[in-house]
PDB file of N, CA and C in Angstrom:
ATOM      1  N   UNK A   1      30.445  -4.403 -13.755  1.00  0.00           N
ATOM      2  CA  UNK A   1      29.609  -4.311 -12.569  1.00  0.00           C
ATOM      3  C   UNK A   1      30.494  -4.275 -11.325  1.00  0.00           C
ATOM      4  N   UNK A   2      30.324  -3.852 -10.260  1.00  0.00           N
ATOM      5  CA  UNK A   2      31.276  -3.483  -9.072  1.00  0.00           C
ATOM      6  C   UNK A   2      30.646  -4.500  -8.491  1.00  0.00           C
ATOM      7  N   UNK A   3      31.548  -4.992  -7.544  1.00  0.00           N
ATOM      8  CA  UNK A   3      31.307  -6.226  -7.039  1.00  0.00           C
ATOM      9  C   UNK A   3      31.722  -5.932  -5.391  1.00  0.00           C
ATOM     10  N   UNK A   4      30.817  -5.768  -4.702  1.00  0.00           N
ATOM     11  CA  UNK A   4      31.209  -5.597  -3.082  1.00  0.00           C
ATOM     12  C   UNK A   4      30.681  -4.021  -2.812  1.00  0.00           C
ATOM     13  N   UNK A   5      29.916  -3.978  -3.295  1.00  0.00           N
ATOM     14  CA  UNK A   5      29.168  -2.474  -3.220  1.00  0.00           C
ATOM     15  C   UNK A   5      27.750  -2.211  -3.070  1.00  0.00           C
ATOM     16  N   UNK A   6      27.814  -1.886  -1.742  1.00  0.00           N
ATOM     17  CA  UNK A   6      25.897  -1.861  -1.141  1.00  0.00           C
ATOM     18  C   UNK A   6      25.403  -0.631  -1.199  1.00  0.00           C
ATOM     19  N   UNK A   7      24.878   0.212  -1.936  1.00  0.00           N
ATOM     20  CA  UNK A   7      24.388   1.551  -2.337  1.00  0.00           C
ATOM     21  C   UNK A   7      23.112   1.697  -1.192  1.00  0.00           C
ATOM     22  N   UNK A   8      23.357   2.006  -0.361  1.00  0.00           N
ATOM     23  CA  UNK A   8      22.465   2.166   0.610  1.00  0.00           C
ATOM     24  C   UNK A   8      20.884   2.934   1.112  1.00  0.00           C
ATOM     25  N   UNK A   9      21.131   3.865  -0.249  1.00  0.00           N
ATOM     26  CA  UNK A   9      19.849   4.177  -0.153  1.00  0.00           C
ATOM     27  C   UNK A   9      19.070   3.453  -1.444  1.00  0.00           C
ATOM     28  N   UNK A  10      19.380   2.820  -1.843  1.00  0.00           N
ATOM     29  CA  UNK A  10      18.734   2.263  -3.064  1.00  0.00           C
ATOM     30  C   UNK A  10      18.180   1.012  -2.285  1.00  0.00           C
ATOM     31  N   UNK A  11      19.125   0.528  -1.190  1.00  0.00           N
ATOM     32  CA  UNK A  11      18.906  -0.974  -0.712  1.00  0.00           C
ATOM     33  C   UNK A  11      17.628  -0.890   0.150  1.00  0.00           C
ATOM     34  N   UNK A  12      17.614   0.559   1.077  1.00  0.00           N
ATOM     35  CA  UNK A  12      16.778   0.477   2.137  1.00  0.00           C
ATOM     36  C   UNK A  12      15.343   1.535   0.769  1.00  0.00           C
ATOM     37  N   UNK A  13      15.858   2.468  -0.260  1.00  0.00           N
ATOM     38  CA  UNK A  13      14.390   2.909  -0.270  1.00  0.00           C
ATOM     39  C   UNK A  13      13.696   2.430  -1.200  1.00  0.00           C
ATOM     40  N   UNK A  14      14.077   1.619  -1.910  1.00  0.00           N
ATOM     41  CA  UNK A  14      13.403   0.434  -2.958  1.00  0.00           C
ATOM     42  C   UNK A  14      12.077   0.278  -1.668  1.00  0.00           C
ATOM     43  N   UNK A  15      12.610  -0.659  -1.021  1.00  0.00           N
ATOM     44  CA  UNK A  15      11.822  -1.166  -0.078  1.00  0.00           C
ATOM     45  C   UNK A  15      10.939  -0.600   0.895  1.00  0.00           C
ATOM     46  N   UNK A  16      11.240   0.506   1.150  1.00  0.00           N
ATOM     47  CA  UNK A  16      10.248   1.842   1.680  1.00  0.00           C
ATOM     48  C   UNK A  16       9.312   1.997   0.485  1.00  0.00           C
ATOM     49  N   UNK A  17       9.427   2.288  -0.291  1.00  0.00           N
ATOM     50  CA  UNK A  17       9.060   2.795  -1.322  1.00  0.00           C
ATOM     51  C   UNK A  17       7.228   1.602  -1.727  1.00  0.00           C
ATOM     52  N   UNK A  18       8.338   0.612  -1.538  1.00  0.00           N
ATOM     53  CA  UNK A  18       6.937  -0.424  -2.227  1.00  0.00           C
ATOM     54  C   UNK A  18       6.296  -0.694  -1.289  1.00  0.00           C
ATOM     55  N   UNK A  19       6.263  -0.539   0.308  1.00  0.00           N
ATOM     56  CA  UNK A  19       5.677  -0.682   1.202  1.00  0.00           C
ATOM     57  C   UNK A  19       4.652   0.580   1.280  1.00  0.00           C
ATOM     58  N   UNK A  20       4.935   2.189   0.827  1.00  0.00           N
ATOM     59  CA  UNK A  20       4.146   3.100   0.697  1.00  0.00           C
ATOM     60  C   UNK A  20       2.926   2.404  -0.045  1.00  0.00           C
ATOM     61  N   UNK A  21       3.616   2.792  -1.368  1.00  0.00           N
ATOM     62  CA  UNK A  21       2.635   2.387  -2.129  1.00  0.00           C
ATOM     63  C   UNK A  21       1.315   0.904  -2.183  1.00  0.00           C
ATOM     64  N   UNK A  22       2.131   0.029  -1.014  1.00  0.00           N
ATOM     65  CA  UNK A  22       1.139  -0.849  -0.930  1.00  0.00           C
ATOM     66  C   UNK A  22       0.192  -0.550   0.251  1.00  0.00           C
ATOM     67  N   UNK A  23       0.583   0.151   0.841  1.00  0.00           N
ATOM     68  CA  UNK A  23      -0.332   1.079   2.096  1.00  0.00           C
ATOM     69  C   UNK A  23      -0.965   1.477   1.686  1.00  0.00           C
ATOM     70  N   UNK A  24      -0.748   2.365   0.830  1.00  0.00           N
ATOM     71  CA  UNK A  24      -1.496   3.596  -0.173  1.00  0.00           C
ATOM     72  C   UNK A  24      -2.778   2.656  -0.535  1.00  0.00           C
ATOM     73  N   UNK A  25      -2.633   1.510  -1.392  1.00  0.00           N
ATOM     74  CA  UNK A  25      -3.112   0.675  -2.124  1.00  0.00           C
ATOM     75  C   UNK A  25      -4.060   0.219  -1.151  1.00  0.00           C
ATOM     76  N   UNK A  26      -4.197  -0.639  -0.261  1.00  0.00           N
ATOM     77  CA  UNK A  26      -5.013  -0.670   0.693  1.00  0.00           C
ATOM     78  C   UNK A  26      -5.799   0.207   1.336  1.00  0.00           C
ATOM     79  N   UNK A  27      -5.174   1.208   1.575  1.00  0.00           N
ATOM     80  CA  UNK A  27      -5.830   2.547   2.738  1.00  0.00           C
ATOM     81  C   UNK A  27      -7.184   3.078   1.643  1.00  0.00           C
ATOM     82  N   UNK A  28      -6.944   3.168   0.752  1.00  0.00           N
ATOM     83  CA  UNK A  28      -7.736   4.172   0.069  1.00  0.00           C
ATOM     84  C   UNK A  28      -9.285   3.236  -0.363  1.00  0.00           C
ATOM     85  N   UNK A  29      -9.158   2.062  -0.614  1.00  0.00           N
ATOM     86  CA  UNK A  29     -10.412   1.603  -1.006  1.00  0.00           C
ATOM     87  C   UNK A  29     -10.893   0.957   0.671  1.00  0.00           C
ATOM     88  N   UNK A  30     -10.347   0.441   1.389  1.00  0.00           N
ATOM     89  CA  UNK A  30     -10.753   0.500   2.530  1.00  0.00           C
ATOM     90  C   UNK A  30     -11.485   1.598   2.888  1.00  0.00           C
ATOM     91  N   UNK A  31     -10.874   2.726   2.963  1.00  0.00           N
ATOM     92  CA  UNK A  31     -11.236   4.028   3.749  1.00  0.00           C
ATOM     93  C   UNK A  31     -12.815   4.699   2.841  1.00  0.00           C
ATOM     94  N   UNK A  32     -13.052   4.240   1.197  1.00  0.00           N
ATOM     95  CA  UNK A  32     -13.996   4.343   1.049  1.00  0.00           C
ATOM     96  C   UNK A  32     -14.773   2.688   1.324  1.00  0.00           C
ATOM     97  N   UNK A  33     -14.717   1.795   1.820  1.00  0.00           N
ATOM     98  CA  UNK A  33     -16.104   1.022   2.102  1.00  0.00           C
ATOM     99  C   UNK A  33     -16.232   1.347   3.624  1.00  0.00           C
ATOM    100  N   UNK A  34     -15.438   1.584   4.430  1.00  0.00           N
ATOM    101  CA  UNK A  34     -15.727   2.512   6.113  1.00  0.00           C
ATOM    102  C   UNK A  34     -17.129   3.251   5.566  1.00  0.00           C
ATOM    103  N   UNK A  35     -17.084   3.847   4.785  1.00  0.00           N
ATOM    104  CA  UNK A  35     -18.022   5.063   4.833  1.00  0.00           C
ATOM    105  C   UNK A  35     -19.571   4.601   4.327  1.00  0.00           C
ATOM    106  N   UNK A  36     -19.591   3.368   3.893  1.00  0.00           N
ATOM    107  CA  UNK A  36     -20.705   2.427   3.174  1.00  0.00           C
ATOM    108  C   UNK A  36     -21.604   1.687   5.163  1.00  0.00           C
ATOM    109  N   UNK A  37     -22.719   2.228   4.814  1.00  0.00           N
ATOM    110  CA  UNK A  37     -23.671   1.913   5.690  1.00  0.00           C
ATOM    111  C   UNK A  37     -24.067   0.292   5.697  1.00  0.00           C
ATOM    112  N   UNK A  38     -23.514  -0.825   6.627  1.00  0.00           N
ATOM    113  CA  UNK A  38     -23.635  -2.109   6.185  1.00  0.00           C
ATOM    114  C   UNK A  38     -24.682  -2.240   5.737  1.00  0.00           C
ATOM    115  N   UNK A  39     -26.211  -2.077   6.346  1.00  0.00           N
ATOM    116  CA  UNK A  39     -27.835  -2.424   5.955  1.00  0.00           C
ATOM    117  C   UNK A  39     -28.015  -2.272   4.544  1.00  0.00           C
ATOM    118  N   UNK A  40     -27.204  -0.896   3.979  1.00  0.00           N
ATOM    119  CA  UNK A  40     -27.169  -0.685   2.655  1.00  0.00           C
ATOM    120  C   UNK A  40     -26.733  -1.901   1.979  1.00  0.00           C
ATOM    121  N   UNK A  41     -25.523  -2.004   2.066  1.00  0.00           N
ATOM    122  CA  UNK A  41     -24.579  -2.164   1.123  1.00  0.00           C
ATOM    123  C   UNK A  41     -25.206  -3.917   1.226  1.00  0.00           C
ATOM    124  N   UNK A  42     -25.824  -4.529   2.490  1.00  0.00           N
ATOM    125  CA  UNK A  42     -26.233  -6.183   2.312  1.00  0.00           C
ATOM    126  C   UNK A  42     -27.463  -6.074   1.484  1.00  0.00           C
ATOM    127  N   UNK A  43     -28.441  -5.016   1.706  1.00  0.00           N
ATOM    128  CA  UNK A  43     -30.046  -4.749   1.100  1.00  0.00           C
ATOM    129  C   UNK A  43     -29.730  -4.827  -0.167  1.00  0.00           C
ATOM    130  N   UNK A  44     -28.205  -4.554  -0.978  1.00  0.00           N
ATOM    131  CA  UNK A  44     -28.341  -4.587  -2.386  1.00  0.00           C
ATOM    132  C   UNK A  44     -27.877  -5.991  -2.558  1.00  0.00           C
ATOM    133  N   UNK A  45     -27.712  -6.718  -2.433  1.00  0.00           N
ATOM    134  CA  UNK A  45     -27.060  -7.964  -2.502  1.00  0.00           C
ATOM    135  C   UNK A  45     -28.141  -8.960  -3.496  1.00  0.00           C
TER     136      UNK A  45
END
């Protein structure tokens, strides 16, 4: 194993990477209950 070696795009896009995807992860089921009419969505309750 190399010892003193910071691979720099691995360091910074790991971490880009899982921040997409947790955006992603959020945005999309959010963006479908936006579209849910509250009166509805409490009337089924």
């Amino acid at each position: 194993m190399l010892r003193g070696v910071i691979y720099l795009p691995v360091f910074a896009g790991v971490p880009a990477l899982l921040l997409f995807v947790a955006t992603v992860a959020c945005w999309i089921p959010a963006r479908r209950v936006a579209a849910i009419d509250p009166l509805v969505a409490l009337r089924q309750e």
